[in-house]
C-alpha atoms as a PDB file:
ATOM      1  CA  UNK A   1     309.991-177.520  58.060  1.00  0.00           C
ATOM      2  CA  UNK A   2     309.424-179.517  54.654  1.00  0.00           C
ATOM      3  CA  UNK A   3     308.770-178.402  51.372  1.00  0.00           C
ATOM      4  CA  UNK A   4     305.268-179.318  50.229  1.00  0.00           C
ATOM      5  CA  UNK A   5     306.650-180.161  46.807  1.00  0.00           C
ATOM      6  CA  UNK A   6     308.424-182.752  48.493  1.00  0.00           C
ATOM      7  CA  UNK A   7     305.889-184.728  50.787  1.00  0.00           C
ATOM      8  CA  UNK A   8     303.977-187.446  49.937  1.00  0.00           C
ATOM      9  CA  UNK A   9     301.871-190.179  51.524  1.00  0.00           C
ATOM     10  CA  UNK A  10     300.235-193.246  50.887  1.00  0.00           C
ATOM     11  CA  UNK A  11     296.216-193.731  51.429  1.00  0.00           C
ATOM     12  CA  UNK A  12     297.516-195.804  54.273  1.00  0.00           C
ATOM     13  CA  UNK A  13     299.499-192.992  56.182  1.00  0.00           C
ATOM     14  CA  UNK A  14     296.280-191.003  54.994  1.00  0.00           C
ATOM     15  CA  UNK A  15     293.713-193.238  56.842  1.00  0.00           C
ATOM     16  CA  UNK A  16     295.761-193.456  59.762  1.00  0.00           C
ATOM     17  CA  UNK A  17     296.103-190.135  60.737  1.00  0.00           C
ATOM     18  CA  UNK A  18     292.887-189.075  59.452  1.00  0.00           C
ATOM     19  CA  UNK A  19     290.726-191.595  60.676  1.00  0.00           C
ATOM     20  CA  UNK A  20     289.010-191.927  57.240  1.00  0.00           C
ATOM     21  CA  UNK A  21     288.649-195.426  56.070  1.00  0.00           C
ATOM     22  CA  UNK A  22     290.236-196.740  52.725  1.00  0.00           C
ATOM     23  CA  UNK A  23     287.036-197.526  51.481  1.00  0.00           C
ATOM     24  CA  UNK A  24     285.792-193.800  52.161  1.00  0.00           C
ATOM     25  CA  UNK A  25     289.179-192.266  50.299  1.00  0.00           C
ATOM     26  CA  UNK A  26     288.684-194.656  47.413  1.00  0.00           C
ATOM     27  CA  UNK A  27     285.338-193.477  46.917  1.00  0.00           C
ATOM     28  CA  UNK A  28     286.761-190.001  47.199  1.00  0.00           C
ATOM     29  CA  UNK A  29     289.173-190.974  44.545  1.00  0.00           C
ATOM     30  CA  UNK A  30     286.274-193.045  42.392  1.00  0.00           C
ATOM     31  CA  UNK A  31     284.397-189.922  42.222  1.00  0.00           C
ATOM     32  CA  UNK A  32     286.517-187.655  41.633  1.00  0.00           C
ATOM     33  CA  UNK A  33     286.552-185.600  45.062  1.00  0.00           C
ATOM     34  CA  UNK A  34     289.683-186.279  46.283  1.00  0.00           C
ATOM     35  CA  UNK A  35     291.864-187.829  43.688  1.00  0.00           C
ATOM     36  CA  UNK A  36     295.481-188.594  44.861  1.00  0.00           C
ATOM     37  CA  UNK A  37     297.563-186.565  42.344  1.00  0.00           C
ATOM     38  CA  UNK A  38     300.199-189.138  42.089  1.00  0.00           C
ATOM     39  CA  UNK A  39     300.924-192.809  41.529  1.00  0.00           C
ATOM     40  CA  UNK A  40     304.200-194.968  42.484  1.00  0.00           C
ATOM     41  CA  UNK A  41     305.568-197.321  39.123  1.00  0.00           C
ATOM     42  CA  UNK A  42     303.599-200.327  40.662  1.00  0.00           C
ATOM     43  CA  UNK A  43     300.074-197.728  40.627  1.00  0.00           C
ATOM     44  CA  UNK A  44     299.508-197.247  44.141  1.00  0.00           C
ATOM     45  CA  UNK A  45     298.023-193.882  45.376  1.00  0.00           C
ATOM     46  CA  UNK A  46     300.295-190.879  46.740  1.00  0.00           C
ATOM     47  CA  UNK A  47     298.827-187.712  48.593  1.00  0.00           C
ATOM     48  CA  UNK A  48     300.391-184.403  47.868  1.00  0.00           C
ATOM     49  CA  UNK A  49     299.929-181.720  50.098  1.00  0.00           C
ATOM     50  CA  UNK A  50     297.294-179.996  47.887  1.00  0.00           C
ATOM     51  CA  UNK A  51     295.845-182.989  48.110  1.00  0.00           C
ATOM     52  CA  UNK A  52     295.647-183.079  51.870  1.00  0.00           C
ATOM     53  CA  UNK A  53     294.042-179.829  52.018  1.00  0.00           C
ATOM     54  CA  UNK A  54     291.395-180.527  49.576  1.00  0.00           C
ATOM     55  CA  UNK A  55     290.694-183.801  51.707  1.00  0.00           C
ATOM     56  CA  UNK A  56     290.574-181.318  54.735  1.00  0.00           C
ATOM     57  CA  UNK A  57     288.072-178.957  53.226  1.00  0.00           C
ATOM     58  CA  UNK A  58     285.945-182.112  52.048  1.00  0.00           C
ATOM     59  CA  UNK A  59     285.511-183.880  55.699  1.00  0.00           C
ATOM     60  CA  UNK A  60     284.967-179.911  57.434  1.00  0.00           C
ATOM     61  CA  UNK A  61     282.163-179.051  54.524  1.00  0.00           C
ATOM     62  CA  UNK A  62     280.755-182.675  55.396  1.00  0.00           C
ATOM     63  CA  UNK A  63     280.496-181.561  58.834  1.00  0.00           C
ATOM     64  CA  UNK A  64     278.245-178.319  57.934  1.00  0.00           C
ATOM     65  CA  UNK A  65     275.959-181.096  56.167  1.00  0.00           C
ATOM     66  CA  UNK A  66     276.700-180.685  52.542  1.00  0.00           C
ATOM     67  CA  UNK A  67     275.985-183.204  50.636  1.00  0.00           C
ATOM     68  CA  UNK A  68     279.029-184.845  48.430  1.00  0.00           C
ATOM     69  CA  UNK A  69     277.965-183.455  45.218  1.00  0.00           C
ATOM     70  CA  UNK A  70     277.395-179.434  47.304  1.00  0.00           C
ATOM     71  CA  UNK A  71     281.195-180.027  48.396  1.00  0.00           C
ATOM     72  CA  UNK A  72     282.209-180.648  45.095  1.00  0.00           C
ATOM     73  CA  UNK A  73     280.126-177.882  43.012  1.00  0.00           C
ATOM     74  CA  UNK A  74     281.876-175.804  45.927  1.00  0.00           C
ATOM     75  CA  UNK A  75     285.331-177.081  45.707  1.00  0.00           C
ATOM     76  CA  UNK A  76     285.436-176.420  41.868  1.00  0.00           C
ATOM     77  CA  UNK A  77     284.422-172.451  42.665  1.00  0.00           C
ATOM     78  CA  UNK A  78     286.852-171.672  45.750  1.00  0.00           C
ATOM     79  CA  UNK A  79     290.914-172.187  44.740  1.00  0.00           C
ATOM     80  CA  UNK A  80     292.845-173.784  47.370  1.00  0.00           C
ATOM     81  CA  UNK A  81     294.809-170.616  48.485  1.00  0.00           C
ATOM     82  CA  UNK A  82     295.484-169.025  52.256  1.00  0.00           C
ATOM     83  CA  UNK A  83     292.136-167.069  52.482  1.00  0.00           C
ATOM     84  CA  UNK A  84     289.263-169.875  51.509  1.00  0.00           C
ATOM     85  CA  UNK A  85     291.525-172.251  53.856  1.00  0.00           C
ATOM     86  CA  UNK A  86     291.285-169.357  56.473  1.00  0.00           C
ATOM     87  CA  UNK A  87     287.788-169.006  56.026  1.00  0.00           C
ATOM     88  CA  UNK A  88     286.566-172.940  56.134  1.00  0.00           C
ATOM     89  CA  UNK A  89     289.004-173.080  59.173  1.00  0.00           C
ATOM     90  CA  UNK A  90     287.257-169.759  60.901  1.00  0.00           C
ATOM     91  CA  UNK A  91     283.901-171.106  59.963  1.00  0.00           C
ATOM     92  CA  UNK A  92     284.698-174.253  61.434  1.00  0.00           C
ATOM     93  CA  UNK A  93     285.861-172.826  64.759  1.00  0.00           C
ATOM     94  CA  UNK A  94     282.556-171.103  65.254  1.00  0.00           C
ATOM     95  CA  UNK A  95     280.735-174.479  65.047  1.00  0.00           C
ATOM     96  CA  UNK A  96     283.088-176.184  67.563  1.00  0.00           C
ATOM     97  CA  UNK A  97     282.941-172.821  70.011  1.00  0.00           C
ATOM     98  CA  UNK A  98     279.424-173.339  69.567  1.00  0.00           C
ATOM     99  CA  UNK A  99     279.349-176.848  70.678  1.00  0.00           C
ATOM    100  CA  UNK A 100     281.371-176.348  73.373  1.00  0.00           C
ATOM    101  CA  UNK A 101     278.746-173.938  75.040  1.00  0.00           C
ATOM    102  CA  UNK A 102     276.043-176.207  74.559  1.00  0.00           C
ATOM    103  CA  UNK A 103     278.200-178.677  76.218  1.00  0.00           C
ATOM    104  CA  UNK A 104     278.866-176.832  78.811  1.00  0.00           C
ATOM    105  CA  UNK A 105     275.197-175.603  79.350  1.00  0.00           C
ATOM    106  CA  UNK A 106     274.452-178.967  79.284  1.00  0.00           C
ATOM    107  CA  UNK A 107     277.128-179.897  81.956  1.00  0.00           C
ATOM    108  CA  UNK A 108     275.683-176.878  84.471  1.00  0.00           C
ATOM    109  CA  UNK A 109     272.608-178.645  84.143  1.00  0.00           C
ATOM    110  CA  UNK A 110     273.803-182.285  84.812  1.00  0.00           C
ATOM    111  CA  UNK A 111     275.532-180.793  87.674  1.00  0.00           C
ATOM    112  CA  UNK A 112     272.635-179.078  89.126  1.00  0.00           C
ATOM    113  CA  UNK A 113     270.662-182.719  88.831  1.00  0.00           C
ATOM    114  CA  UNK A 114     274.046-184.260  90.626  1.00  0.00           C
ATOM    115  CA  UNK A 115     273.656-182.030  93.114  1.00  0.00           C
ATOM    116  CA  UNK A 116     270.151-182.630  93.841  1.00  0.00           C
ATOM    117  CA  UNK A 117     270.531-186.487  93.967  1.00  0.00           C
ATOM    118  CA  UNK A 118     273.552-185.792  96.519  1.00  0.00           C
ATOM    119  CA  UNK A 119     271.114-183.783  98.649  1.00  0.00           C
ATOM    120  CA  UNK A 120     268.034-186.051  98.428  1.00  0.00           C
ATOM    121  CA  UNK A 121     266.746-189.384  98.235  1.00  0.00           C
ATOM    122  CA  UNK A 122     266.822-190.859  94.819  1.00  0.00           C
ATOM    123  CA  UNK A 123     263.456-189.628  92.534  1.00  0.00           C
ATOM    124  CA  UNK A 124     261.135-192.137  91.530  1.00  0.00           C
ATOM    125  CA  UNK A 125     261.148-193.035  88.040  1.00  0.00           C
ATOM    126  CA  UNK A 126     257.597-190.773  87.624  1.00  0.00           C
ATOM    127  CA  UNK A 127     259.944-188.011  88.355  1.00  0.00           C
ATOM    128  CA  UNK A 128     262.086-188.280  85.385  1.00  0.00           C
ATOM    129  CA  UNK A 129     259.581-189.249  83.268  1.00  0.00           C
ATOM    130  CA  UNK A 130     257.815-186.056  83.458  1.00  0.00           C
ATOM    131  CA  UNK A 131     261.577-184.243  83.284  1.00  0.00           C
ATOM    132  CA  UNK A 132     261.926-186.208  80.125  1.00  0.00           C
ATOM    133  CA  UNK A 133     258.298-185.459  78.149  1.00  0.00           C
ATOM    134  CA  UNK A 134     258.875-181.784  79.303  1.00  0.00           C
ATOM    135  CA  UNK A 135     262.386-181.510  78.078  1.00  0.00           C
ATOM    136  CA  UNK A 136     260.779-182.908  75.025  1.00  0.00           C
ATOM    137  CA  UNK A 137     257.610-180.328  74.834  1.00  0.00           C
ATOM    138  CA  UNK A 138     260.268-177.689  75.301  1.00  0.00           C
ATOM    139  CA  UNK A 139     261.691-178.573  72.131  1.00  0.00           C
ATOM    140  CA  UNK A 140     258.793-178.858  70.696  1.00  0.00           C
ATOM    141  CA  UNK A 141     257.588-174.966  70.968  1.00  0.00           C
ATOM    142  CA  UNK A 142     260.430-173.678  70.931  1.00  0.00           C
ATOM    143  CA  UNK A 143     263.093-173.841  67.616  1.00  0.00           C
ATOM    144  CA  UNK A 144     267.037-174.434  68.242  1.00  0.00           C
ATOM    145  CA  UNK A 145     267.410-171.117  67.289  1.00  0.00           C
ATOM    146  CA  UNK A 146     265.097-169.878  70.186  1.00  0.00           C
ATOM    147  CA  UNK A 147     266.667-172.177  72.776  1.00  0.00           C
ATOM    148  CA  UNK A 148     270.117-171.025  72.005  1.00  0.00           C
ATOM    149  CA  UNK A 149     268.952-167.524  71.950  1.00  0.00           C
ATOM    150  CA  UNK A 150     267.406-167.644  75.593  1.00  0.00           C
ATOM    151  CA  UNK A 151     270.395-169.871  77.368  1.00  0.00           C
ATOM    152  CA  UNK A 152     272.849-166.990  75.708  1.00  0.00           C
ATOM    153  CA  UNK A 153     270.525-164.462  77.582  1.00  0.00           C
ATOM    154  CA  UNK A 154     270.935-166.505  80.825  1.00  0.00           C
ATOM    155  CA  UNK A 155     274.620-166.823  80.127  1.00  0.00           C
ATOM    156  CA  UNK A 156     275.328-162.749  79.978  1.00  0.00           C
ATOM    157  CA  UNK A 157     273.570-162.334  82.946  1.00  0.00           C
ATOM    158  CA  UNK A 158     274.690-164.349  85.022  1.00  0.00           C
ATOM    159  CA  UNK A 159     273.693-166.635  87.652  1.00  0.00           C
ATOM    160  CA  UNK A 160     272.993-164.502  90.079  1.00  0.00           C
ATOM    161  CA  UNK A 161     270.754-162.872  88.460  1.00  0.00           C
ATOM    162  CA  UNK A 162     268.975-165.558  87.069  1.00  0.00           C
ATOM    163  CA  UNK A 163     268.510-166.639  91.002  1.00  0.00           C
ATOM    164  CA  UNK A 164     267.195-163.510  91.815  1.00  0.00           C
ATOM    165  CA  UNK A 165     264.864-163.517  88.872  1.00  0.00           C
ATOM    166  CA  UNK A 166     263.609-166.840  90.478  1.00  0.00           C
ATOM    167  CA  UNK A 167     263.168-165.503  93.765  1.00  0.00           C
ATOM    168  CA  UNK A 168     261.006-161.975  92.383  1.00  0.00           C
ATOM    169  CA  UNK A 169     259.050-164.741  90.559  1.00  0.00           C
ATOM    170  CA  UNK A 170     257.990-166.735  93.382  1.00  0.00           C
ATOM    171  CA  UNK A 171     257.191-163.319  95.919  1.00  0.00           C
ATOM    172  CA  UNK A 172     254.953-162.457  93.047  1.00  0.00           C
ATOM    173  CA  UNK A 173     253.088-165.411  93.005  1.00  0.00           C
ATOM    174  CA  UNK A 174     253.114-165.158  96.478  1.00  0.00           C
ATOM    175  CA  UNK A 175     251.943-162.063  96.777  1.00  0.00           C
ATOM    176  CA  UNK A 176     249.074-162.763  93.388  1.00  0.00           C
ATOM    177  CA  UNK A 177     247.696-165.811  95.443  1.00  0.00           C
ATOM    178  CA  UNK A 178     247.052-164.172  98.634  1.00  0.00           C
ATOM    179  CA  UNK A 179     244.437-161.211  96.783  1.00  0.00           C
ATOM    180  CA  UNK A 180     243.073-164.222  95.105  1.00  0.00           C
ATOM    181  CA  UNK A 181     242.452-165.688  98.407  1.00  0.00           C
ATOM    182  CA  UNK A 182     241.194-162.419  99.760  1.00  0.00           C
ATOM    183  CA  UNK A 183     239.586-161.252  96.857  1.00  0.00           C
ATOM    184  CA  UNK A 184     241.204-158.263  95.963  1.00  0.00           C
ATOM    185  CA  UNK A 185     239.490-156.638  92.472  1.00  0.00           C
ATOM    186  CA  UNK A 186     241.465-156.875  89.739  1.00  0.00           C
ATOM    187  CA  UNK A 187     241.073-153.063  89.283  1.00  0.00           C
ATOM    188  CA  UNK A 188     242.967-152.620  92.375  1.00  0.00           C
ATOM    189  CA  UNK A 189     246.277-150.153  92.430  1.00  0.00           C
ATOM    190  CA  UNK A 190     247.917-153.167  94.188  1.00  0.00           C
ATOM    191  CA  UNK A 191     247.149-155.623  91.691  1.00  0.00           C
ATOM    192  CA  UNK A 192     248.109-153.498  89.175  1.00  0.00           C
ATOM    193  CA  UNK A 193     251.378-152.702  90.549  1.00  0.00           C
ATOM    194  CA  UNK A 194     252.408-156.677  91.208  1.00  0.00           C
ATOM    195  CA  UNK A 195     251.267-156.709  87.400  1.00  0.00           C
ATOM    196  CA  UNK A 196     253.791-154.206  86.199  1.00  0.00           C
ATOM    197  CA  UNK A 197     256.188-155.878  87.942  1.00  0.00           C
ATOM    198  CA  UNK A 198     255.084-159.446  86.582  1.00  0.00           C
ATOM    199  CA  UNK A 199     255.642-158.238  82.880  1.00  0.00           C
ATOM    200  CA  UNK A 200     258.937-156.670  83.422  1.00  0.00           C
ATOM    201  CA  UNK A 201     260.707-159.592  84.798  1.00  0.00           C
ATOM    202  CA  UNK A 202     261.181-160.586  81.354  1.00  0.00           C
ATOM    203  CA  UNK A 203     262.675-157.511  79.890  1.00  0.00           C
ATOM    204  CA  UNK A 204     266.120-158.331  81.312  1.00  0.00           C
ATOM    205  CA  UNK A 205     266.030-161.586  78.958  1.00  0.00           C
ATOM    206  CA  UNK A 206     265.027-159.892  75.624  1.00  0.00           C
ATOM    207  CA  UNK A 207     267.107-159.640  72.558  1.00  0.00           C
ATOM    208  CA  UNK A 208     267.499-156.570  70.398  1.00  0.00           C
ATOM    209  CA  UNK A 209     265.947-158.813  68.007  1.00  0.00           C
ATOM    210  CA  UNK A 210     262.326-157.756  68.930  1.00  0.00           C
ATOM    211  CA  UNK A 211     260.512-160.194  66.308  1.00  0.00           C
ATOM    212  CA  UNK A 212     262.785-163.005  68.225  1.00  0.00           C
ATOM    213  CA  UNK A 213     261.366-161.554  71.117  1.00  0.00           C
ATOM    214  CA  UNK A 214     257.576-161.974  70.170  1.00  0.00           C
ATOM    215  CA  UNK A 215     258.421-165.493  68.439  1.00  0.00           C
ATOM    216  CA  UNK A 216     259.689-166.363  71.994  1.00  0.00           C
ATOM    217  CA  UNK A 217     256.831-165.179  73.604  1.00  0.00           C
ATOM    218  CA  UNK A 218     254.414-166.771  71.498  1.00  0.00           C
ATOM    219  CA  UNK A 219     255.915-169.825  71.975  1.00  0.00           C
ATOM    220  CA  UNK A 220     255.758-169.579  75.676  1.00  0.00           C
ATOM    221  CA  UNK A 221     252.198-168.825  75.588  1.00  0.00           C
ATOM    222  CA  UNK A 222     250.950-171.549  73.690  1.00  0.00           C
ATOM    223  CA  UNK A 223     253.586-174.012  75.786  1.00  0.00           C
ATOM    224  CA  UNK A 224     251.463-172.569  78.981  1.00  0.00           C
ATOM    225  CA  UNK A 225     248.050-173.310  77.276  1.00  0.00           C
ATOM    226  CA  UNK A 226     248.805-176.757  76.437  1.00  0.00           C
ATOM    227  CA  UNK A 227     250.352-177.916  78.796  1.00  0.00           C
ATOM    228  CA  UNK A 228     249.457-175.571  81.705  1.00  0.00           C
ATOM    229  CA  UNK A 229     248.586-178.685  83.945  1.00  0.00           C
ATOM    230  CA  UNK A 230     251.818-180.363  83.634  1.00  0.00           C
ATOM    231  CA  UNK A 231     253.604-177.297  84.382  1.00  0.00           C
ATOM    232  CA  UNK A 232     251.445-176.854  87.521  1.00  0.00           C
ATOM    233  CA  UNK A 233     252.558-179.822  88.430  1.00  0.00           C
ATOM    234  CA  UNK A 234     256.455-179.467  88.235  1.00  0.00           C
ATOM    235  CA  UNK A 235     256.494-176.631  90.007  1.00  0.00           C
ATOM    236  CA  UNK A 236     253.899-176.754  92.610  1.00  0.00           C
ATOM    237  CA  UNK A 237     256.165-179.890  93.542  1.00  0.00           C
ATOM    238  CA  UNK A 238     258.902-177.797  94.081  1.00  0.00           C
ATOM    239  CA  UNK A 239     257.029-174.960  96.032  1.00  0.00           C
ATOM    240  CA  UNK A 240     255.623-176.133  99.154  1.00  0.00           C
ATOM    241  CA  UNK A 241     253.142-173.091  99.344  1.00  0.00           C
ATOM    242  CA  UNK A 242     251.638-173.805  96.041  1.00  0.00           C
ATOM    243  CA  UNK A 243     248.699-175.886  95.442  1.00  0.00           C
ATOM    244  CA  UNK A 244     248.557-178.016  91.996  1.00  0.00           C
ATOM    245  CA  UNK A 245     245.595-175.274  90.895  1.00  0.00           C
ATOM    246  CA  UNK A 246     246.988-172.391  91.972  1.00  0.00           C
ATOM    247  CA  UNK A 247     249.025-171.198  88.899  1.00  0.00           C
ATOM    248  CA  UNK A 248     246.115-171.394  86.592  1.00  0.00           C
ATOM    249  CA  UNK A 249     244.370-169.355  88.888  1.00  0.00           C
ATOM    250  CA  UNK A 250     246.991-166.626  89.404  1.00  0.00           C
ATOM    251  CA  UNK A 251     247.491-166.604  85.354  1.00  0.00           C
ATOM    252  CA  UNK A 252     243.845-166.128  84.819  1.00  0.00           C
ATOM    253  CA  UNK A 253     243.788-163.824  87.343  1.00  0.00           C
ATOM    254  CA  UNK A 254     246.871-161.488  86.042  1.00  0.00           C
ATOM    255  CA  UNK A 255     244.612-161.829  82.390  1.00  0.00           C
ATOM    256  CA  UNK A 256     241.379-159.885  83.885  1.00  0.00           C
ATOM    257  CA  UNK A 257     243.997-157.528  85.625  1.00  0.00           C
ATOM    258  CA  UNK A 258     245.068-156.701  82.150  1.00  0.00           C
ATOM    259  CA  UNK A 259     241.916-156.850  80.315  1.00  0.00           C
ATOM    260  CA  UNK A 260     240.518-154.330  83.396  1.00  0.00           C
ATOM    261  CA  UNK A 261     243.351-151.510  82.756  1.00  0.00           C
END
């Protein structure tokens, strides 16, 4: 163990175990961010430990996105004791934490595609073009906030659940297509039954934020009424059983069910 009072270090040692470049900490110094407290006879910078953890507090407030001049309004109002250090270092474990899940959300999902390459021939570029613009339309109805939201929801249930979600999905669509093809009225106890069912499936998925829950499901709907024919697409390409214009039908469909109750 070393006394602080007694270490020091140069803006050398500094960028070399920091990673922050000399031109960075002389900028830090220039404007009066972090200003080495010391200086050797011959006027070259020394680091105190004070120093050190104000230069600590700068690069983690950088990483929340404050600007230089935020940092430093905030700097001069918060002392550099035990508690602000152990609350910049708790608030900065909650952003990595959160990273890491969206990593590895995003690694269950590379896998999955993995997999599928492994068990198939290789798609043709088409195919991941259309991944791609969806991905992008995704995030285009739907805030960070939502998508983090919904993959938590997936994430507490489970994947086995999730699956079997899937699978209720598809025998309702199933079942939804086959009265359209026999022309079942929509005021039908049967129809209304399957679409009971068909507006539960989501429950397991909602927040107890309700106004999340209608932001979500706004978003969904006007996703579906954009883009209804691309989503067809994808999955009628994944279903042998479904036609490209059958999921328009069925959701048109389920709509005069509703309107009929």
């Amino acid at each position: 163990m070393h006394n602080d009072d007694e270490l020091r270090w140069s803006i050398g040692d500094v960028s070399r175990r920091t990673g922050i470049t000399v031109r960075t900490l002389y900028h830090y110094d220039e404007i009066g961010l972090v200003r080495p407290a010391e200086r050797t006879a011959s006027g070259h910078r020394r680091y105190t430990a004070s120093d050190v953890r104000r230069l600590y507090r700068v690069r983690a407030l950088r990483r929340f996105g404050l600007s230089l001049e935020e940092i430093a309004t905030a700097l001069t109002r918060s002392s550099d004791d035990l508690g602000t250090l152990r609350d910049l270092l708790v608030a900065q474990l909650a952003e990595f934490e959160a990273q890491a899940m969206r990593a590895a959300r995003l690694s269950d999902q590379l896998r999955g595609l993995i997999a599928q390459l492994d068990a198939a021939v290789m798609p043709d570029p088409d195919q991941f073009m259309t991944t791609l613009e969806m991905i992008s339309v995704y995030e285009t109805y739907f805030t960070e906030e939502q998508r983090e939201l919904l993959a938590q929801r997936r994430t507490d249930l489970g994947a086995e659940a999730v699956e079997a979600t899937k699978m209720e999905w598809l025998e309702l669509v199933r079942a939804f297509k086959q009265h359209l093809e026999d022309g079942t009225p929509v005021d039908d106890p049967r129809v209304r039954e399957l679409t009971a069912r068909w507006e539960a499936i989501g429950i397991p998925y909602a927040s107890a934020d309700q106004q999340a829950n209608e932001q979500i499901s706004a978003a969904a709907g006007a996703l579906w009424r954009d883009h209804k024919t691309e989503i067809s697409a994808g999955i009628s390409n994944q279903v042998p059983w479904l036609a490209l214009d059958d999921l328009p039908k069925i959701m048109e469909y389920i709509e005069r069910v509703r309107q009929a109750r």
